[in-house]
N, C-alpha and C. Protein backbone atom coordinates (compact mmCIF):
# COMPACT_ATOMS: atom_id res chain seq x y z
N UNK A 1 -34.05 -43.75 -160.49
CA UNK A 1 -34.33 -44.79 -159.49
C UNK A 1 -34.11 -46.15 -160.14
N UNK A 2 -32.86 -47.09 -159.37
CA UNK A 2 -33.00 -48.24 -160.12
C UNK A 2 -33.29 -49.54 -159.47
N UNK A 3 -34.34 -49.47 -158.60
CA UNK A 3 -34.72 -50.26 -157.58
C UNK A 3 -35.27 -51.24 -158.38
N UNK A 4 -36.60 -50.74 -159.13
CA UNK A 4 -37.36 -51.78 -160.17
C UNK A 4 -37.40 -52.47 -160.56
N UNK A 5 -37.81 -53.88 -161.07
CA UNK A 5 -37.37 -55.00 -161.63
C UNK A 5 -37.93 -54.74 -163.06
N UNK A 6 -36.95 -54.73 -164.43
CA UNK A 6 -37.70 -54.78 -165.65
C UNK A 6 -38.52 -56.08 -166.12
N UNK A 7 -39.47 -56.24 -166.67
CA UNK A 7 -39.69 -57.54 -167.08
C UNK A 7 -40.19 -57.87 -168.75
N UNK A 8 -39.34 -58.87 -169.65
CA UNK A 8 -39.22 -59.00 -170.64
C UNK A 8 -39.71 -60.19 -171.24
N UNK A 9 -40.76 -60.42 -172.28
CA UNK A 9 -40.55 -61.72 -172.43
C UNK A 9 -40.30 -61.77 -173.30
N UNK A 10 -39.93 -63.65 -173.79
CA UNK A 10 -39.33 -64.52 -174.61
C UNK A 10 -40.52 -65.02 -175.24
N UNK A 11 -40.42 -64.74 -176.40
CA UNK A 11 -41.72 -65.44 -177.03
C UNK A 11 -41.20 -66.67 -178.72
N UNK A 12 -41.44 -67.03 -179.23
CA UNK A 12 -41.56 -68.21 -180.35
C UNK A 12 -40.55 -67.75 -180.89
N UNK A 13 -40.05 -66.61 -181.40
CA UNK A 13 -39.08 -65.93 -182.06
C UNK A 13 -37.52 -65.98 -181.26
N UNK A 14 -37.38 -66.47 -180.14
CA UNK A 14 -36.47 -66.70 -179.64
C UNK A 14 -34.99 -65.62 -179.18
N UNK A 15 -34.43 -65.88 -179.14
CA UNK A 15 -33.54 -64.76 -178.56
C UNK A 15 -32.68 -64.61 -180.37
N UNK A 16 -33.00 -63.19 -180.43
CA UNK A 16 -33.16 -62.49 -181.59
C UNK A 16 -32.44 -61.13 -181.24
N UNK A 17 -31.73 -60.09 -182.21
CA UNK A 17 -31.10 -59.05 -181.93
C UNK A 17 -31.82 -58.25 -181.21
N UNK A 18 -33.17 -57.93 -181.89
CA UNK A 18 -34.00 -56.95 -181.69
C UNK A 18 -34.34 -57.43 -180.33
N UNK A 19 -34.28 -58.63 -179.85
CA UNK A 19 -34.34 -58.88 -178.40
C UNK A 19 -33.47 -58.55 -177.20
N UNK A 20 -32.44 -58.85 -177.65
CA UNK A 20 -30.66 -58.48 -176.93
C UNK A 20 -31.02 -57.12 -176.78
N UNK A 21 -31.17 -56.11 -177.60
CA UNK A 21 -31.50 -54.89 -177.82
C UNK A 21 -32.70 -54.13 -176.97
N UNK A 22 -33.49 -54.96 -176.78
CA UNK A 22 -34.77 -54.68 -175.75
C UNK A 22 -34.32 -54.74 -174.54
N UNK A 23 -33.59 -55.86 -174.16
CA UNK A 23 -33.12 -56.11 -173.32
C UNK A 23 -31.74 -55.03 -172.32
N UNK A 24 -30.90 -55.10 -173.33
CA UNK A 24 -30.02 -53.87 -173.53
C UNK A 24 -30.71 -52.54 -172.82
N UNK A 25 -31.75 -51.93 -173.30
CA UNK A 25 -32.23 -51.04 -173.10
C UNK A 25 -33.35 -51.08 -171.50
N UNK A 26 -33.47 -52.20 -171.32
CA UNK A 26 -34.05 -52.33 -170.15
C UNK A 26 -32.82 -52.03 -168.83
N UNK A 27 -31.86 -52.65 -169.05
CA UNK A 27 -30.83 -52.39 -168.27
C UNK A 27 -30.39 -51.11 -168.15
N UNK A 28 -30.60 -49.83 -168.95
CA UNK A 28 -30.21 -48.50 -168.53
C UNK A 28 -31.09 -48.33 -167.78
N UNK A 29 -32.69 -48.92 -167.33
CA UNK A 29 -32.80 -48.16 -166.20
C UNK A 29 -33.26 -49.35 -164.86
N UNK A 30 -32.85 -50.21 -165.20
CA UNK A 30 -32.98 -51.44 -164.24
C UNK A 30 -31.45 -52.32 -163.81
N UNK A 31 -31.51 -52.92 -162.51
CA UNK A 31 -30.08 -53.85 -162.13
C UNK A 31 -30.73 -55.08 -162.91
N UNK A 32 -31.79 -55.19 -162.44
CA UNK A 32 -32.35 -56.79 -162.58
C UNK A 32 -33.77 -56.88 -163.51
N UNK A 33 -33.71 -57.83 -164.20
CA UNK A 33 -34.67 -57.77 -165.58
C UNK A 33 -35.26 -59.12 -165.33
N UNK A 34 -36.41 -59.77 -165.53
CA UNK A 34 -37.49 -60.98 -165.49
C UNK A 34 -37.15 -60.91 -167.17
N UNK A 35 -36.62 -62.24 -167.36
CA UNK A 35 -37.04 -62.83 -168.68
C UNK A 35 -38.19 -63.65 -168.85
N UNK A 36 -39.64 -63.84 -168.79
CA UNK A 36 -40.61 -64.86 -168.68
C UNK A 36 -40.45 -65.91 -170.06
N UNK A 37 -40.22 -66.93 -169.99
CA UNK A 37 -39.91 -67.76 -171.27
C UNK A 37 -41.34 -67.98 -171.41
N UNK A 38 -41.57 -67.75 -172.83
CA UNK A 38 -43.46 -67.94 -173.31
C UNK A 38 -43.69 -69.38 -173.53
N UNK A 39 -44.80 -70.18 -173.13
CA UNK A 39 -44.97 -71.90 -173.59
C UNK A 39 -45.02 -71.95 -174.86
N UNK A 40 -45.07 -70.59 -176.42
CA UNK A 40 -45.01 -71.58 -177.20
C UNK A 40 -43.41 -71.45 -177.46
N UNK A 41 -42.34 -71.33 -176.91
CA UNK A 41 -41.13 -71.11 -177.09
C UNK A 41 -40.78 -72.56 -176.35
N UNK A 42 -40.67 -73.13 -175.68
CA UNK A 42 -40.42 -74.59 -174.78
C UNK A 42 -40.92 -73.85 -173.54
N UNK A 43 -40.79 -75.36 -173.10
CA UNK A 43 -41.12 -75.78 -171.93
C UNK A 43 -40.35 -76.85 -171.07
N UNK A 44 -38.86 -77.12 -171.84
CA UNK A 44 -37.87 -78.01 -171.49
C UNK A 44 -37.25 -77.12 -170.46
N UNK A 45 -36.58 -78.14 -169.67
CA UNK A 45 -35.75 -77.35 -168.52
C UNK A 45 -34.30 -77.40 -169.22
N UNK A 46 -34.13 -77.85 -169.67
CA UNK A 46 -32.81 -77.57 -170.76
C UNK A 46 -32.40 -76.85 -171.52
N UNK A 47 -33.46 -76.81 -172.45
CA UNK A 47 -33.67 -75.62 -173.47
C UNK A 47 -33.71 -74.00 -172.38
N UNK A 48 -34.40 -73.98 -171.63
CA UNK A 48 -34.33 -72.71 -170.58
C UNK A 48 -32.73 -72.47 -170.28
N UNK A 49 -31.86 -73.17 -169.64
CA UNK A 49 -30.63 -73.37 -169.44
C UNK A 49 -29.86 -72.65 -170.78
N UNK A 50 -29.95 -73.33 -171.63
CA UNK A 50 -29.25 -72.93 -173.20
C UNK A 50 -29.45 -71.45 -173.58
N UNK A 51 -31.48 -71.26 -173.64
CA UNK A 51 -31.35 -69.41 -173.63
C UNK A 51 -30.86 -68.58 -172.94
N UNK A 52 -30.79 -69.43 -171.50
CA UNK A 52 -29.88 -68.24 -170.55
C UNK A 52 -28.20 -67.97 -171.03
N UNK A 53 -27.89 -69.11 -170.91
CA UNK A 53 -26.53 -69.01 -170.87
C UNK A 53 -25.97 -68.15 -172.79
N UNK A 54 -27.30 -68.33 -173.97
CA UNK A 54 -27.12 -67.68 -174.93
C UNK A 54 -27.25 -66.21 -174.75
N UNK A 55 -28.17 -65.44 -173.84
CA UNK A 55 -28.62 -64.35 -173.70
C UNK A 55 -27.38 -63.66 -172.69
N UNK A 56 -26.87 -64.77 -171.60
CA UNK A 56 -25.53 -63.91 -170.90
C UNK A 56 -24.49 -63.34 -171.89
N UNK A 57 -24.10 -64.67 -173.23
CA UNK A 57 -23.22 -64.95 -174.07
C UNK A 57 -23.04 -63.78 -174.67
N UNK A 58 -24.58 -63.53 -175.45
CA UNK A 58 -24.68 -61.87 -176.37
C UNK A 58 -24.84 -60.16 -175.23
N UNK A 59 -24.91 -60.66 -173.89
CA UNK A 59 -24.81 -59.64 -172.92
C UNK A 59 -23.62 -58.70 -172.31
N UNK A 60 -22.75 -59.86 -172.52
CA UNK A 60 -21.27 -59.61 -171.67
C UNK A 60 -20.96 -60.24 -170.31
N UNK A 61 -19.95 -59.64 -170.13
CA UNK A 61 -19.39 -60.25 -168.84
C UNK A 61 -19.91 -59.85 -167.61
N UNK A 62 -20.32 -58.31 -167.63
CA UNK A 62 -21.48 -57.47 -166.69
C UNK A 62 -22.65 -58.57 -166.09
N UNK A 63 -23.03 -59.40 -166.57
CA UNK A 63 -24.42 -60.08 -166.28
C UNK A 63 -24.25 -61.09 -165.75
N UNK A 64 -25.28 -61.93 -164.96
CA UNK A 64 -25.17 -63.00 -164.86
C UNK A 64 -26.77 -63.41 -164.87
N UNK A 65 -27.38 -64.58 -164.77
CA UNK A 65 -28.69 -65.46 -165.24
C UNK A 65 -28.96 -66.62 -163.53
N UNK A 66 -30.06 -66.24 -163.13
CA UNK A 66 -30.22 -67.55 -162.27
C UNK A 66 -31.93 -67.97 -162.87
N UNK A 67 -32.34 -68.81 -162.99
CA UNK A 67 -33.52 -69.56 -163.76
C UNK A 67 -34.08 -70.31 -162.52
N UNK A 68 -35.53 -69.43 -162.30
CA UNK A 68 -36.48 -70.03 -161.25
C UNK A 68 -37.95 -70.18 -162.13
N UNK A 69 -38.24 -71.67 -162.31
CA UNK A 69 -38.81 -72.22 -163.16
C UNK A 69 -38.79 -71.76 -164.25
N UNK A 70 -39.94 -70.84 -165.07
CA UNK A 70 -39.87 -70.78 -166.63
C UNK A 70 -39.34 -69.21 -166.63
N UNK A 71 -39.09 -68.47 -165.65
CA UNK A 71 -38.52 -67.14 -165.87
C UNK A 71 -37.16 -66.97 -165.39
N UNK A 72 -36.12 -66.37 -166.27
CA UNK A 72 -34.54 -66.48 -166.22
C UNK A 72 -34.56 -64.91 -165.65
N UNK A 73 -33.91 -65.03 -164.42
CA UNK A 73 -33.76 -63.65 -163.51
C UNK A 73 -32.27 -62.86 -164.05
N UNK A 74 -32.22 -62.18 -164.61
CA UNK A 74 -30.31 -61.67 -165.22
C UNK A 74 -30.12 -60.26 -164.43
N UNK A 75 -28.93 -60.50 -163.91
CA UNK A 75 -28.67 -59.16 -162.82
C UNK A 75 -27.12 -58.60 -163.88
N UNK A 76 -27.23 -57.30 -163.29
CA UNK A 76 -26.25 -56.52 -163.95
C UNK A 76 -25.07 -56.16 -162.83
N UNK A 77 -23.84 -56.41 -163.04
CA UNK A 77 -23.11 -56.02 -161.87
C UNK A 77 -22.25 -55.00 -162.58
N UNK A 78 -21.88 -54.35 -161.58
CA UNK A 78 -21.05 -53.14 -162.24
C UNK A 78 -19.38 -53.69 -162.43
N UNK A 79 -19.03 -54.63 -162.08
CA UNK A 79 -17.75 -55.23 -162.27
C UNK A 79 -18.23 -56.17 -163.28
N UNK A 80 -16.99 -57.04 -164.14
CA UNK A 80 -17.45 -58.20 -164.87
C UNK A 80 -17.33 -59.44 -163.90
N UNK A 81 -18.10 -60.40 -164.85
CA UNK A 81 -17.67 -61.55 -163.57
C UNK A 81 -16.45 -62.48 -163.58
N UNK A 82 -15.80 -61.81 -164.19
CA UNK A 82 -14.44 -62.79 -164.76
C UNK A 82 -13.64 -62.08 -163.59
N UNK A 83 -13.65 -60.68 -163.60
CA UNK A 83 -12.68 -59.92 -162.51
C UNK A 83 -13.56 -60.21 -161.06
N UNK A 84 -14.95 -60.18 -161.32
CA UNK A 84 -15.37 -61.06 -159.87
C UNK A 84 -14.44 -62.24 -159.14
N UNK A 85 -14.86 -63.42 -159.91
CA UNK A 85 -13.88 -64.42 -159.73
C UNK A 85 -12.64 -64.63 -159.86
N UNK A 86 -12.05 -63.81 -159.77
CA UNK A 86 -10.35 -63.61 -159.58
C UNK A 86 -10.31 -63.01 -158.37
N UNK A 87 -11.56 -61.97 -158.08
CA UNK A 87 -11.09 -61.53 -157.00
C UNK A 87 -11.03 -62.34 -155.60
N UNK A 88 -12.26 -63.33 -155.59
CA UNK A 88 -12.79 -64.10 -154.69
C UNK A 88 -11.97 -65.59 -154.51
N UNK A 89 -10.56 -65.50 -155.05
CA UNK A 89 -9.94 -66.66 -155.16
C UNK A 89 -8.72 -66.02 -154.65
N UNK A 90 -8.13 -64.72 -154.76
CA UNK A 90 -7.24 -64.45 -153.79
C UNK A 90 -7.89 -64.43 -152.72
């Protein structure tokens, strides 16, 4: 069943292998994963922006990140999104 939402957090240690890897493993049985960013990690809306777009970076092309306040929502698509957007432009 992969209805579920996984949920992961980000804590002081920052996005770390052993994190990618947690993460990784949340996705075999989830589409969509809650990253909760922890306050002692920031609290900048910028810095949030940067871990996402670092955590898509070490994810692949499969993923994508939308950030609703301090928790980064990352969905898994079964296409990449590079062949997404090629498709949606023919």
């Amino acid at each position: 069943m992969m209805h579920a939402v996984g949920q992961v957090q980000l804590g002081k240690n920052g996005v770390t292998e052993n994190f990618i890897s947690t993460l990784k493993s949340h996705f075999e049985n989830h589409r969509n994963v809650k990253v909760s960013v922890l306050r002692n990690l920031t609290r900048d809306k910028k810095e949030i922006q940067k871990i996402s777009e670092k955590i898509i970076e070490e994810l692949g092309d499969h993923y994508t990140a939308k950030i609703i306040g301090f928790t980064i929502n990352i969905k898994r698509w079964r296409r990449a999104r590079v062949e997404m957007e090629n498709n949606s432009e023919q």
